[in-house]
PDB file of N, CA and C in Angstrom:
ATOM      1  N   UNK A   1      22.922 -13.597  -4.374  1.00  0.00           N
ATOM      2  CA  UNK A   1      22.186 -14.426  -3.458  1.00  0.00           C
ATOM      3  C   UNK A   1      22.766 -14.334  -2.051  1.00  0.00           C
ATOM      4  N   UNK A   2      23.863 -13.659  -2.125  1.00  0.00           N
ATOM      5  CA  UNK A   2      24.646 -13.369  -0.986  1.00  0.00           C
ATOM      6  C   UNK A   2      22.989 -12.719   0.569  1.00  0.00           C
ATOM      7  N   UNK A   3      22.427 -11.804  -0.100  1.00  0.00           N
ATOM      8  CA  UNK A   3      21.689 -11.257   1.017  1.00  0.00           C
ATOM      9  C   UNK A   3      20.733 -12.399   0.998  1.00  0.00           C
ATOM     10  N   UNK A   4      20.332 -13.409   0.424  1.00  0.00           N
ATOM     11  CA  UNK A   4      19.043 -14.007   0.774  1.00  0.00           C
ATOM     12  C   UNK A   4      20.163 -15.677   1.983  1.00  0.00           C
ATOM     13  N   UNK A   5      21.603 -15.910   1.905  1.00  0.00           N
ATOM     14  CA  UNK A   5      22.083 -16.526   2.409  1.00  0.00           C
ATOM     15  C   UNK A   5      22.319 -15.530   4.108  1.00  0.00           C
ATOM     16  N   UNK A   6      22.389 -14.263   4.099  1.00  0.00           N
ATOM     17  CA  UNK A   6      22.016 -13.715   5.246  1.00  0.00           C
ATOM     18  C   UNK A   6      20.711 -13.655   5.994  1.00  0.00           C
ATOM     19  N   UNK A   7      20.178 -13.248   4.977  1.00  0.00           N
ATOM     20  CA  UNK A   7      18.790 -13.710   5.568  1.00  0.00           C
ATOM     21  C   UNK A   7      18.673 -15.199   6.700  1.00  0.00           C
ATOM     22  N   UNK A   8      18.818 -15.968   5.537  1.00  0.00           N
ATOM     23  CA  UNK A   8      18.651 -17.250   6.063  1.00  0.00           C
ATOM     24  C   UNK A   8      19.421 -17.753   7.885  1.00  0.00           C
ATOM     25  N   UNK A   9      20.986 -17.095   7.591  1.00  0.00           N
ATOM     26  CA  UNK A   9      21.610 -17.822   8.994  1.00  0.00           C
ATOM     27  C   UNK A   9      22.221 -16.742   9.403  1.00  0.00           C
ATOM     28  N   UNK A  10      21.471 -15.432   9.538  1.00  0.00           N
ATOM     29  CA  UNK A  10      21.366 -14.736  10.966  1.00  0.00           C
ATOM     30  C   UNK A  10      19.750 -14.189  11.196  1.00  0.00           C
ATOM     31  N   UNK A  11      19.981 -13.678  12.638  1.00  0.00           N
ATOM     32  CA  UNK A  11      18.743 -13.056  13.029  1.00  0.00           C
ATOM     33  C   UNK A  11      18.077 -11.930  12.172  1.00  0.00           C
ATOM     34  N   UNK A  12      19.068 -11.090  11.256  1.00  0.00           N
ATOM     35  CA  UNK A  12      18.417  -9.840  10.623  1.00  0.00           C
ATOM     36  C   UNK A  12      17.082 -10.054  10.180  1.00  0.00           C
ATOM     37  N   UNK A  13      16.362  -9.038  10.829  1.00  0.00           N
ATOM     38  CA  UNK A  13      14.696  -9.174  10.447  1.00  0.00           C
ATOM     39  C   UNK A  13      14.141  -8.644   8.909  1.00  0.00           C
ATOM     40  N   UNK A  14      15.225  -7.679   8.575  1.00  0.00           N
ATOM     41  CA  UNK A  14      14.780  -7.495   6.979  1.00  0.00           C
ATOM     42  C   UNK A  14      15.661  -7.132   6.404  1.00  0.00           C
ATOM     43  N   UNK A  15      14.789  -6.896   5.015  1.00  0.00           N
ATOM     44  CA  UNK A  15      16.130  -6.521   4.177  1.00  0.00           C
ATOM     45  C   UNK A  15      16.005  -5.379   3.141  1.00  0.00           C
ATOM     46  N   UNK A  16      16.429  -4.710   2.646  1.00  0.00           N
ATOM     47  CA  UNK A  16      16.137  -3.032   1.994  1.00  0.00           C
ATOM     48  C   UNK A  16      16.950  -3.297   0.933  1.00  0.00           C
ATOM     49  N   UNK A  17      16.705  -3.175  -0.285  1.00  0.00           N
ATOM     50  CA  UNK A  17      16.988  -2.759  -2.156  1.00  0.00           C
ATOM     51  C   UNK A  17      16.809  -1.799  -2.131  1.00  0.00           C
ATOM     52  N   UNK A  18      17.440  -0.656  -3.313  1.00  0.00           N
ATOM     53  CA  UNK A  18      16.813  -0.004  -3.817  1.00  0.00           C
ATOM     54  C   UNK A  18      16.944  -0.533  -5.245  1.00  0.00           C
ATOM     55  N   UNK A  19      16.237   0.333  -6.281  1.00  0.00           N
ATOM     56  CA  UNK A  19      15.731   0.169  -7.631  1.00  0.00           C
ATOM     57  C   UNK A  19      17.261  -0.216  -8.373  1.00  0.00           C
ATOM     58  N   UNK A  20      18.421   0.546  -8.060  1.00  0.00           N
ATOM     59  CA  UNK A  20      19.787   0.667  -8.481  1.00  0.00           C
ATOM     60  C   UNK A  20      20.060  -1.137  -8.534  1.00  0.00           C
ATOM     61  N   UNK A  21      19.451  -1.973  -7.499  1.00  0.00           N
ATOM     62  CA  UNK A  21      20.367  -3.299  -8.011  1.00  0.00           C
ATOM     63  C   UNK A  21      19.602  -3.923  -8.436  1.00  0.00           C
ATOM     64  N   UNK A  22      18.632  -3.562  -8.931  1.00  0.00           N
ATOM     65  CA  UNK A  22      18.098  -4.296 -10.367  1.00  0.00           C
ATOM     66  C   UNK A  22      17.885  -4.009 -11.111  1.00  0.00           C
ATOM     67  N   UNK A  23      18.818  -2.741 -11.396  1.00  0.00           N
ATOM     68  CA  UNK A  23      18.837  -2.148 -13.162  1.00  0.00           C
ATOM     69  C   UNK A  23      19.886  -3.008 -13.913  1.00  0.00           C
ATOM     70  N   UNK A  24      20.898  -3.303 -13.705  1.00  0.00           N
ATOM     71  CA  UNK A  24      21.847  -4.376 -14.492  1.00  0.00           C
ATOM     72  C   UNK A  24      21.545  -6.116 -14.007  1.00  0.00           C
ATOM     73  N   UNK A  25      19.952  -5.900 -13.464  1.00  0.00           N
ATOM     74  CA  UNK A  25      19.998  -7.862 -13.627  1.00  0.00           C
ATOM     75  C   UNK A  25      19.129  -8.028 -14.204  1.00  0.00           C
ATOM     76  N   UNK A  26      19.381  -9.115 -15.462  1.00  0.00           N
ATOM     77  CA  UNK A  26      18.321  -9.805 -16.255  1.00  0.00           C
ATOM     78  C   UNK A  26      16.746  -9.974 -15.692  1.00  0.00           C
ATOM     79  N   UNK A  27      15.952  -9.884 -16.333  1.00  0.00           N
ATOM     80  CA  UNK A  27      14.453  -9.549 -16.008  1.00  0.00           C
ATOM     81  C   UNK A  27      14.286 -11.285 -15.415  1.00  0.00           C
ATOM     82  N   UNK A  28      14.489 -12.278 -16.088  1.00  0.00           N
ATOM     83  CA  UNK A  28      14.438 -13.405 -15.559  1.00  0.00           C
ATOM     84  C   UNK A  28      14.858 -13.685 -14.246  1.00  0.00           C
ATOM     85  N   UNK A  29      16.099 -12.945 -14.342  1.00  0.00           N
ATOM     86  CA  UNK A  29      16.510 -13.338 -12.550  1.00  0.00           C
ATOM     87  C   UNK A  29      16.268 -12.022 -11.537  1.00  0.00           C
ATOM     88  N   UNK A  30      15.499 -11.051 -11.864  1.00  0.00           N
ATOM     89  CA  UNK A  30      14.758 -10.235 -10.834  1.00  0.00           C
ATOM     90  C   UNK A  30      13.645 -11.081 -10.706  1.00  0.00           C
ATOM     91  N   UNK A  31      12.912 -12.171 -11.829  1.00  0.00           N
ATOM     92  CA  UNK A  31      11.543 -12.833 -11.273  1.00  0.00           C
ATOM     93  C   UNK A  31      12.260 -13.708 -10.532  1.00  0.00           C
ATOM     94  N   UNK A  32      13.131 -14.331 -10.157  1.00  0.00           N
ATOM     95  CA  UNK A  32      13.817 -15.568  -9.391  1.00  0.00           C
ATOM     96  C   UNK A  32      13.514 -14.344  -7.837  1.00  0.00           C
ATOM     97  N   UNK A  33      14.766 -13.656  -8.144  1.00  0.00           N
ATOM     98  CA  UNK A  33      14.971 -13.463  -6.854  1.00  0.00           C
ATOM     99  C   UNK A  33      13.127 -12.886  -6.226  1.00  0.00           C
ATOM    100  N   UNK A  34      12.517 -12.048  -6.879  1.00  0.00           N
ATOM    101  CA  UNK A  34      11.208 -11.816  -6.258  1.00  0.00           C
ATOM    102  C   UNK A  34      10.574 -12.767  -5.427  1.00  0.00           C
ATOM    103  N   UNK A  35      10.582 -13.911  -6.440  1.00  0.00           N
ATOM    104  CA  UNK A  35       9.858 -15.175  -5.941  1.00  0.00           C
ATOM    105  C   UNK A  35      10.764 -15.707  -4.870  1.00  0.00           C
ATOM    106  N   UNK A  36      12.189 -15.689  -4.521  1.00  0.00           N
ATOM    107  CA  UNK A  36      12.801 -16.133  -3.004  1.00  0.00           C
ATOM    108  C   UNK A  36      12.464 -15.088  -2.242  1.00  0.00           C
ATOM    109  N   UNK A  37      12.294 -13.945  -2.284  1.00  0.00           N
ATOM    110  CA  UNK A  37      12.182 -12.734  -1.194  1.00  0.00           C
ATOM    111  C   UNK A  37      10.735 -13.378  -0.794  1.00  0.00           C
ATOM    112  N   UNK A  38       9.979 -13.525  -1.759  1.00  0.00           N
ATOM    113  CA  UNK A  38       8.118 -13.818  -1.256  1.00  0.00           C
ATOM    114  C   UNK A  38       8.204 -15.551  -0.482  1.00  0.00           C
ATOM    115  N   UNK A  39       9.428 -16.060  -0.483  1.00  0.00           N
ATOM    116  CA  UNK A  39       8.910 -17.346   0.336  1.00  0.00           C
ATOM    117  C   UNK A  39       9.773 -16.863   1.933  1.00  0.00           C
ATOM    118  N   UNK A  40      10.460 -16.157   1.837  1.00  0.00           N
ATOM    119  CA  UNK A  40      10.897 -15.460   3.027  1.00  0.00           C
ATOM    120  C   UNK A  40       9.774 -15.507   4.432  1.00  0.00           C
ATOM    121  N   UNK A  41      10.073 -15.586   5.322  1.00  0.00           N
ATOM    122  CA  UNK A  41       9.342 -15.494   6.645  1.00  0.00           C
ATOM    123  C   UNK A  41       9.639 -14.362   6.984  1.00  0.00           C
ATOM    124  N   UNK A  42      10.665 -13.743   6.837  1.00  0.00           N
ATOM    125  CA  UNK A  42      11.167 -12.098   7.059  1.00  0.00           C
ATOM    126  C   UNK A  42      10.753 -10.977   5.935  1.00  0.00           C
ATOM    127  N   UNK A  43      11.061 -10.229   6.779  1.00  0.00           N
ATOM    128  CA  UNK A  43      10.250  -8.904   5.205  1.00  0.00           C
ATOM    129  C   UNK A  43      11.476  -8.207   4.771  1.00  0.00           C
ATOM    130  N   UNK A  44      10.908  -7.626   3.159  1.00  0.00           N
ATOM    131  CA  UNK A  44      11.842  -7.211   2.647  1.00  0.00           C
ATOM    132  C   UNK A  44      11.282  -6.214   1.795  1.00  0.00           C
ATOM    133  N   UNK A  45      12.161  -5.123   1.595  1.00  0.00           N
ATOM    134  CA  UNK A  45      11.632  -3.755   1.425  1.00  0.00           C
ATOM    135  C   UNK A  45      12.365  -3.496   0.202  1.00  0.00           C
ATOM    136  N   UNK A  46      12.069  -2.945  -0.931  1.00  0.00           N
ATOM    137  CA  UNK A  46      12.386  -2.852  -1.973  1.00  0.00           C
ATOM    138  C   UNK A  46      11.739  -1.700  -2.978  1.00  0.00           C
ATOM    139  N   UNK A  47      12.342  -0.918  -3.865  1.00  0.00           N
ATOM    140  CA  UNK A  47      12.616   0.237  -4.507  1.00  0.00           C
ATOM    141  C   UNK A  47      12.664  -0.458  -6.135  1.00  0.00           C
ATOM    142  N   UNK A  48      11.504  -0.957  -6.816  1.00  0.00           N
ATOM    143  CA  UNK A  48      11.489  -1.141  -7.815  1.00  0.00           C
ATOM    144  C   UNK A  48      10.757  -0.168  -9.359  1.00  0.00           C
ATOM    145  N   UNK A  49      11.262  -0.042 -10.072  1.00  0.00           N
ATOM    146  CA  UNK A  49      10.883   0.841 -11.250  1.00  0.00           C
ATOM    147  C   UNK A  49      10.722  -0.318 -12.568  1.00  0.00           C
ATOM    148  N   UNK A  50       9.666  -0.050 -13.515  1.00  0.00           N
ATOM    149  CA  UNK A  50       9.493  -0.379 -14.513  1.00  0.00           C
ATOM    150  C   UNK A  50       8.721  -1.754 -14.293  1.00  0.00           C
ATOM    151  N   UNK A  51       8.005  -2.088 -13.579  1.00  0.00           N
ATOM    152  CA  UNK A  51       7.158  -2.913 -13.619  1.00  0.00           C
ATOM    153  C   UNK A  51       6.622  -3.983 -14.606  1.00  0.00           C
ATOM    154  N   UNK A  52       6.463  -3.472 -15.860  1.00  0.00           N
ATOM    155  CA  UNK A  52       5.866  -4.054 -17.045  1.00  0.00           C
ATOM    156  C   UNK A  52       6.268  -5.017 -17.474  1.00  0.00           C
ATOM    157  N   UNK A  53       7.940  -4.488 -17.086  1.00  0.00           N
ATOM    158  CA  UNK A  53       8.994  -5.819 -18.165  1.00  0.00           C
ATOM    159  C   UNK A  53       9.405  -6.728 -16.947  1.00  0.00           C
ATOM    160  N   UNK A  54       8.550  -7.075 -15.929  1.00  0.00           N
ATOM    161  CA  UNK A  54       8.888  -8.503 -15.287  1.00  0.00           C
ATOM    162  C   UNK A  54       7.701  -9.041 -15.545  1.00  0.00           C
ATOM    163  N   UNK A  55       7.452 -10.702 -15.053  1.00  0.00           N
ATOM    164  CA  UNK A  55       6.540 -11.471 -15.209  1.00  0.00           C
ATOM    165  C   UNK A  55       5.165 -11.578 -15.029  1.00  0.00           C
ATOM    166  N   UNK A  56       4.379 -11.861 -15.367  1.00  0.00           N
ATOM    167  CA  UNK A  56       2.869 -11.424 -14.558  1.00  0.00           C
ATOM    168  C   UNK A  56       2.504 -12.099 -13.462  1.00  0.00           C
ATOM    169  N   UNK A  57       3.635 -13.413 -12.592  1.00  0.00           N
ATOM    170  CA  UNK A  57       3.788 -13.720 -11.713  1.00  0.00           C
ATOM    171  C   UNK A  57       4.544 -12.473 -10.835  1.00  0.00           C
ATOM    172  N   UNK A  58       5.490 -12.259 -11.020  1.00  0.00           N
ATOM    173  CA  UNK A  58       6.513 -11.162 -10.379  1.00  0.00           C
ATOM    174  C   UNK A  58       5.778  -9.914  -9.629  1.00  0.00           C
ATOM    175  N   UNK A  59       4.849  -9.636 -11.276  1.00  0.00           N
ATOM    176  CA  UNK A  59       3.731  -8.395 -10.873  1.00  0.00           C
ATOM    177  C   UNK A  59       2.903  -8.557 -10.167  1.00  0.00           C
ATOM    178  N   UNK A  60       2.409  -9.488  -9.814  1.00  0.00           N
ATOM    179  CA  UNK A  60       1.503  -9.716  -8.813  1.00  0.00           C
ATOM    180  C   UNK A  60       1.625  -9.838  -7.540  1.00  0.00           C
ATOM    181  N   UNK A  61       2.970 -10.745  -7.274  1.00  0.00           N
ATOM    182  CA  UNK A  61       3.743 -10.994  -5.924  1.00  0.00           C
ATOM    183  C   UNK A  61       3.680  -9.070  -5.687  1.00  0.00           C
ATOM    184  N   UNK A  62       4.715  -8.519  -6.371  1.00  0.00           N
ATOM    185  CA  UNK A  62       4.978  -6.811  -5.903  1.00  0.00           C
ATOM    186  C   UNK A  62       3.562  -6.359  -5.578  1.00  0.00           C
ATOM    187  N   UNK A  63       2.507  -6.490  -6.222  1.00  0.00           N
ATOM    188  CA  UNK A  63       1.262  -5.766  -6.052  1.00  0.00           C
ATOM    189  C   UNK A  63       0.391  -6.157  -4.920  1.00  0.00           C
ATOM    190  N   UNK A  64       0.592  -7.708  -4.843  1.00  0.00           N
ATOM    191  CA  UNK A  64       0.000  -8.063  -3.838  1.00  0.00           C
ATOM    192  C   UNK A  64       0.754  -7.804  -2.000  1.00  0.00           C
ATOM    193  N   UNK A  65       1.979  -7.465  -2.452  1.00  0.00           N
ATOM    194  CA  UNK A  65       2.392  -7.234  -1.215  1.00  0.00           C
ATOM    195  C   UNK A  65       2.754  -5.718  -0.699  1.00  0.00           C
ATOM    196  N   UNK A  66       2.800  -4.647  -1.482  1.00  0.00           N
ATOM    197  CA  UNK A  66       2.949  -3.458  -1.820  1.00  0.00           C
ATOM    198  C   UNK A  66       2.455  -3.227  -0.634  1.00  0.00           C
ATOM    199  N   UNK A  67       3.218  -2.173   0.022  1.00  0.00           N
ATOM    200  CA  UNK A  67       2.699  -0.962   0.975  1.00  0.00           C
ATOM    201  C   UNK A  67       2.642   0.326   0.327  1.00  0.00           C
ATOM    202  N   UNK A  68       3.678   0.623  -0.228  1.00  0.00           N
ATOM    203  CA  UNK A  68       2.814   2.287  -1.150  1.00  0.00           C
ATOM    204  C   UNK A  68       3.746   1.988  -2.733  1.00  0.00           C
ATOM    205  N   UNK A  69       2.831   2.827  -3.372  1.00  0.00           N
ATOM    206  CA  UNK A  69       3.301   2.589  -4.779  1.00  0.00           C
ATOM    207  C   UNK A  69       3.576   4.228  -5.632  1.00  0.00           C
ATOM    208  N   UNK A  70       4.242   4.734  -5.632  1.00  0.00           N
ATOM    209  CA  UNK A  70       4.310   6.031  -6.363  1.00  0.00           C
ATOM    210  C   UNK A  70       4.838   6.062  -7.634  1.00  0.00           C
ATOM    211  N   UNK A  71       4.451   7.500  -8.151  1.00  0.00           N
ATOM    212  CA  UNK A  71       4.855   7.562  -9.817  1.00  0.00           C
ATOM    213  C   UNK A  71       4.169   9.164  -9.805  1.00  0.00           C
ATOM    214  N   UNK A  72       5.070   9.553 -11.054  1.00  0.00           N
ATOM    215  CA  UNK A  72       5.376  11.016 -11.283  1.00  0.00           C
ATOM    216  C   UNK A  72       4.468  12.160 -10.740  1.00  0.00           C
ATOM    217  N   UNK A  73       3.082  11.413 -10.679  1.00  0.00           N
ATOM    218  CA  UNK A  73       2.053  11.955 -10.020  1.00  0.00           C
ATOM    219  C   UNK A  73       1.673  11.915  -8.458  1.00  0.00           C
ATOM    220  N   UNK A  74       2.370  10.782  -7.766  1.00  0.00           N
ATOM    221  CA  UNK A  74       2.437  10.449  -6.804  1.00  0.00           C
ATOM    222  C   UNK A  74       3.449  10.324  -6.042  1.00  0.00           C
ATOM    223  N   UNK A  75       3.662  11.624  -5.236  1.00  0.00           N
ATOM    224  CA  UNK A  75       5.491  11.815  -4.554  1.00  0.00           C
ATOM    225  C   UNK A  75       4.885  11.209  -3.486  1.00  0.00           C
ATOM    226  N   UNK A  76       6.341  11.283  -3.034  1.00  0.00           N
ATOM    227  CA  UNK A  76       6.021  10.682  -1.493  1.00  0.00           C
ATOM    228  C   UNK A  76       6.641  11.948  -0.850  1.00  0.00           C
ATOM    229  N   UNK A  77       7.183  12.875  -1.121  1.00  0.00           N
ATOM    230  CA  UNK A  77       7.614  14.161  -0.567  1.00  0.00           C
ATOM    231  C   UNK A  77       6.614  15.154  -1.075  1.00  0.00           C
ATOM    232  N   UNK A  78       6.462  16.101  -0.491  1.00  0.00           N
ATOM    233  CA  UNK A  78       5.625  17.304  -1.536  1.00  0.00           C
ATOM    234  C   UNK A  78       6.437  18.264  -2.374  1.00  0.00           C
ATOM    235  N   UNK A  79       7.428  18.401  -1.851  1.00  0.00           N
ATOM    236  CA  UNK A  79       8.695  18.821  -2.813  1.00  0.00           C
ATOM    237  C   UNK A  79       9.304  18.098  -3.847  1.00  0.00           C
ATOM    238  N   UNK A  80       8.578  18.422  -5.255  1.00  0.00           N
ATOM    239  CA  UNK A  80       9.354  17.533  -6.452  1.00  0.00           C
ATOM    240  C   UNK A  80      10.522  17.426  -6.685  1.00  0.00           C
ATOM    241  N   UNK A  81      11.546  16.200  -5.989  1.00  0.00           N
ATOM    242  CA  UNK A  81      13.246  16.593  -6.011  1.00  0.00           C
ATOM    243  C   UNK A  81      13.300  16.597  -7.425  1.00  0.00           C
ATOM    244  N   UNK A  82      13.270  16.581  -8.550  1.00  0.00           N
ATOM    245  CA  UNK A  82      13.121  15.816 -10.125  1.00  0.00           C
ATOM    246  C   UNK A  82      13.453  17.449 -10.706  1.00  0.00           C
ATOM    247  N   UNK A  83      12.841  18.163 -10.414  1.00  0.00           N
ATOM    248  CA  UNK A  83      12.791  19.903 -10.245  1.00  0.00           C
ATOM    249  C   UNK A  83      14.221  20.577 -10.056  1.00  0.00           C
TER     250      UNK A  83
END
């Protein structure tokens, strides 16, 4: 909760995850923290995988706020790094 207490009492305008720090946190408390990032006034940018196994609240917040969404079919490079 450390970054959402930054958030709060400095100016930083956002904040960047990748997928890596929410592979070892309980599915319950990736729906916590989702739901504090979405009451945020600041934006926050995030690198999430496996979708299914969070909440159908959780899923919706991500979907509804999504700027791009990719998957095996959908790079965001044209060069498959995976290759």
């Amino acid at each position: 909760m450390l970054d959402i207490c930054i958030f709060d009492l400095t100016p930083l305008p956002i904040l960047i995850h990748d997928s890596v720090l929410f592979k070892n946190v309980e599915n319950s408390v990736v729906d916590n923290i989702i739901e504090l990032y979405d009451e945020q006034r600041k934006q926050t940018f995030i690198s999430i995988d496996e979708l299914n196994k969070y909440s159908s609240t959780t899923q919706e917040i991500l979907f509804t706020h999504s700027v791009i969404q990719l998957s095996k079919d959908k790079l965001l490079f044209d060069k498959d790094w995976r290759a």
